[in-house]
Protein backbone atom coordinates (compact mmCIF):
# COMPACT_ATOMS: atom_id res chain seq x y z
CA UNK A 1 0.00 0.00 0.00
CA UNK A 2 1.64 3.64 -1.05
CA UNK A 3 0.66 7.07 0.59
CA UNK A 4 -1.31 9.12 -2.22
CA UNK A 5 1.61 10.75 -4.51
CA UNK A 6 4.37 8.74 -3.02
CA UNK A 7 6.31 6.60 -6.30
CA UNK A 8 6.60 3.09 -5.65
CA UNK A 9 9.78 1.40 -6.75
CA UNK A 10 9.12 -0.75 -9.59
CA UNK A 11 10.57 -4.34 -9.96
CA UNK A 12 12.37 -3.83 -13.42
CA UNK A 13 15.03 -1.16 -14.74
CA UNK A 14 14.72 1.14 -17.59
CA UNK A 15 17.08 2.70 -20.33
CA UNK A 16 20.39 2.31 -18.45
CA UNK A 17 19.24 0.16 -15.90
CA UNK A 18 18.14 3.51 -13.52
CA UNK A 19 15.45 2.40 -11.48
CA UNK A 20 11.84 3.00 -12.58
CA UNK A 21 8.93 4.34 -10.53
CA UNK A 22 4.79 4.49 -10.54
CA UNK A 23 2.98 7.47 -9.50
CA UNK A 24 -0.77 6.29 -8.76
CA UNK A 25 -3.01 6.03 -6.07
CA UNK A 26 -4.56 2.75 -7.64
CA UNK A 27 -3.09 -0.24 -6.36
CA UNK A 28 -5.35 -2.24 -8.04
CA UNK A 29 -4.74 -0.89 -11.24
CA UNK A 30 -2.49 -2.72 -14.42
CA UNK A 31 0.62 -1.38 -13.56
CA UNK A 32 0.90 -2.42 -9.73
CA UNK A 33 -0.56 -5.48 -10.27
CA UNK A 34 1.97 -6.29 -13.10
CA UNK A 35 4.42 -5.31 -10.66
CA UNK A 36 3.17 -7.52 -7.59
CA UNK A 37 3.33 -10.11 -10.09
CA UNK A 38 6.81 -9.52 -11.40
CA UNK A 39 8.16 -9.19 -7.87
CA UNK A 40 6.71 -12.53 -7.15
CA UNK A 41 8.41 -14.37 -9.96
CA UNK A 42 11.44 -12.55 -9.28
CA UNK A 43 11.76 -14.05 -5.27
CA UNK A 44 10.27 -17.33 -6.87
CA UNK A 45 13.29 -17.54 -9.20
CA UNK A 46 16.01 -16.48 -6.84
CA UNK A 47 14.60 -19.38 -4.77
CA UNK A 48 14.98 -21.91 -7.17
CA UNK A 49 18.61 -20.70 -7.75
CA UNK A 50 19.44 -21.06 -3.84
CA UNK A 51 17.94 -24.60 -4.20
CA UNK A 52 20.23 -25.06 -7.67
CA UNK A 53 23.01 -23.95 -5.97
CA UNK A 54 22.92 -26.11 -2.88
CA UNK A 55 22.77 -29.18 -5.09
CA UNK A 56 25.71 -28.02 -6.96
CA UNK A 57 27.57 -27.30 -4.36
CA UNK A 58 27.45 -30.69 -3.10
CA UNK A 59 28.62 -32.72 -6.09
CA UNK A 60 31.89 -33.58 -6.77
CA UNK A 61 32.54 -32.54 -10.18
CA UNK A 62 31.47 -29.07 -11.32
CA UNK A 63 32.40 -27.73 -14.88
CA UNK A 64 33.74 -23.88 -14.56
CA UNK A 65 31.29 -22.87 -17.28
CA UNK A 66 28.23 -24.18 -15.36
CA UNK A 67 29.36 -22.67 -11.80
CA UNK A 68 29.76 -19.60 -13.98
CA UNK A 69 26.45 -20.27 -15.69
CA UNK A 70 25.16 -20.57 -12.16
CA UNK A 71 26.77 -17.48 -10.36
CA UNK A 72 25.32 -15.10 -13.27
CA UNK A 73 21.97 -16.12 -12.32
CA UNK A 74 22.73 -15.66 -8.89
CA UNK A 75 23.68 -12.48 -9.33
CA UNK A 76 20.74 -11.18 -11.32
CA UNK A 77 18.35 -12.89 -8.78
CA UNK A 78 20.22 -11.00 -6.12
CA UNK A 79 19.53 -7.58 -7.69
CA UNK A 80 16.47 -8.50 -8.31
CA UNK A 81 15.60 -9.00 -4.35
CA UNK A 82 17.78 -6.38 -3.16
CA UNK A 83 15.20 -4.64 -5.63
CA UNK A 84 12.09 -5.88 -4.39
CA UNK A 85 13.72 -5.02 -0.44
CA UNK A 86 14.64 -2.12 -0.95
CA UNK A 87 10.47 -1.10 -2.65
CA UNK A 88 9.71 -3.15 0.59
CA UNK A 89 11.53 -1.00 2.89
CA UNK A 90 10.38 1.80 1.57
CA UNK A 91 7.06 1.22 1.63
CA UNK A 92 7.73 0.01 5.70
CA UNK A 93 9.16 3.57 6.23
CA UNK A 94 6.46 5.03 4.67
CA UNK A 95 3.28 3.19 6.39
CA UNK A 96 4.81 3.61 9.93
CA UNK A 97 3.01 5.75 11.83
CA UNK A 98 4.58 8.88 13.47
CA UNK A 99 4.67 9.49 17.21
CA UNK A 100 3.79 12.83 18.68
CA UNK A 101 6.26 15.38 17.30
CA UNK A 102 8.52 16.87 20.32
């Protein structure tokens, strides 16, 4: 949930990977929804890769290019949730509510 006219931090990247923002009051609406959805895949994926990369840390023989394969993902799916975190701390700080001013 946003505060009226507060941007929300949007799960993707745009022209130069700066960070892209929505301005509505809607939550409902097309955009945040496609977002909700996008940050869900996004944590989805970067679980499956934590999974992947238990199992490949336990076998015995590893080929470089697929531990390099592997540690690409990992870091995309990292961005990706320090992404989503980051939207999510924001939106904590935002929805807090305020004791009496001194």
């Amino acid at each position: 949930m946003t505060v009226p006219h507060e941007l929300r931090l949007l799960p993707w990247t745009g022209p130069e990977g700066k960070p892209c923002y929505l301005s509505t009051d809607d939550e409902g609406g097309y955009l945040s929804r496609l977002a909700d959805n996008v940050k869900a895949a996004q944590l989805g994926t970067a679980a499956e890769l934590v999974e992947r990369a238990s199992e490949i840390i336990n076998e015995q023989e590893v080929a470089v290019e697929e531990l390099r394969h592997l540690a690409k993902d990992l870091a995309g799916a990292l961005r990706d949730v320090v992404r989503v975190a980051t939207s999510r701390g924001h939106l904590l700080a935002v929805n807090e509510p305020r004791g009496p001013s001194t």
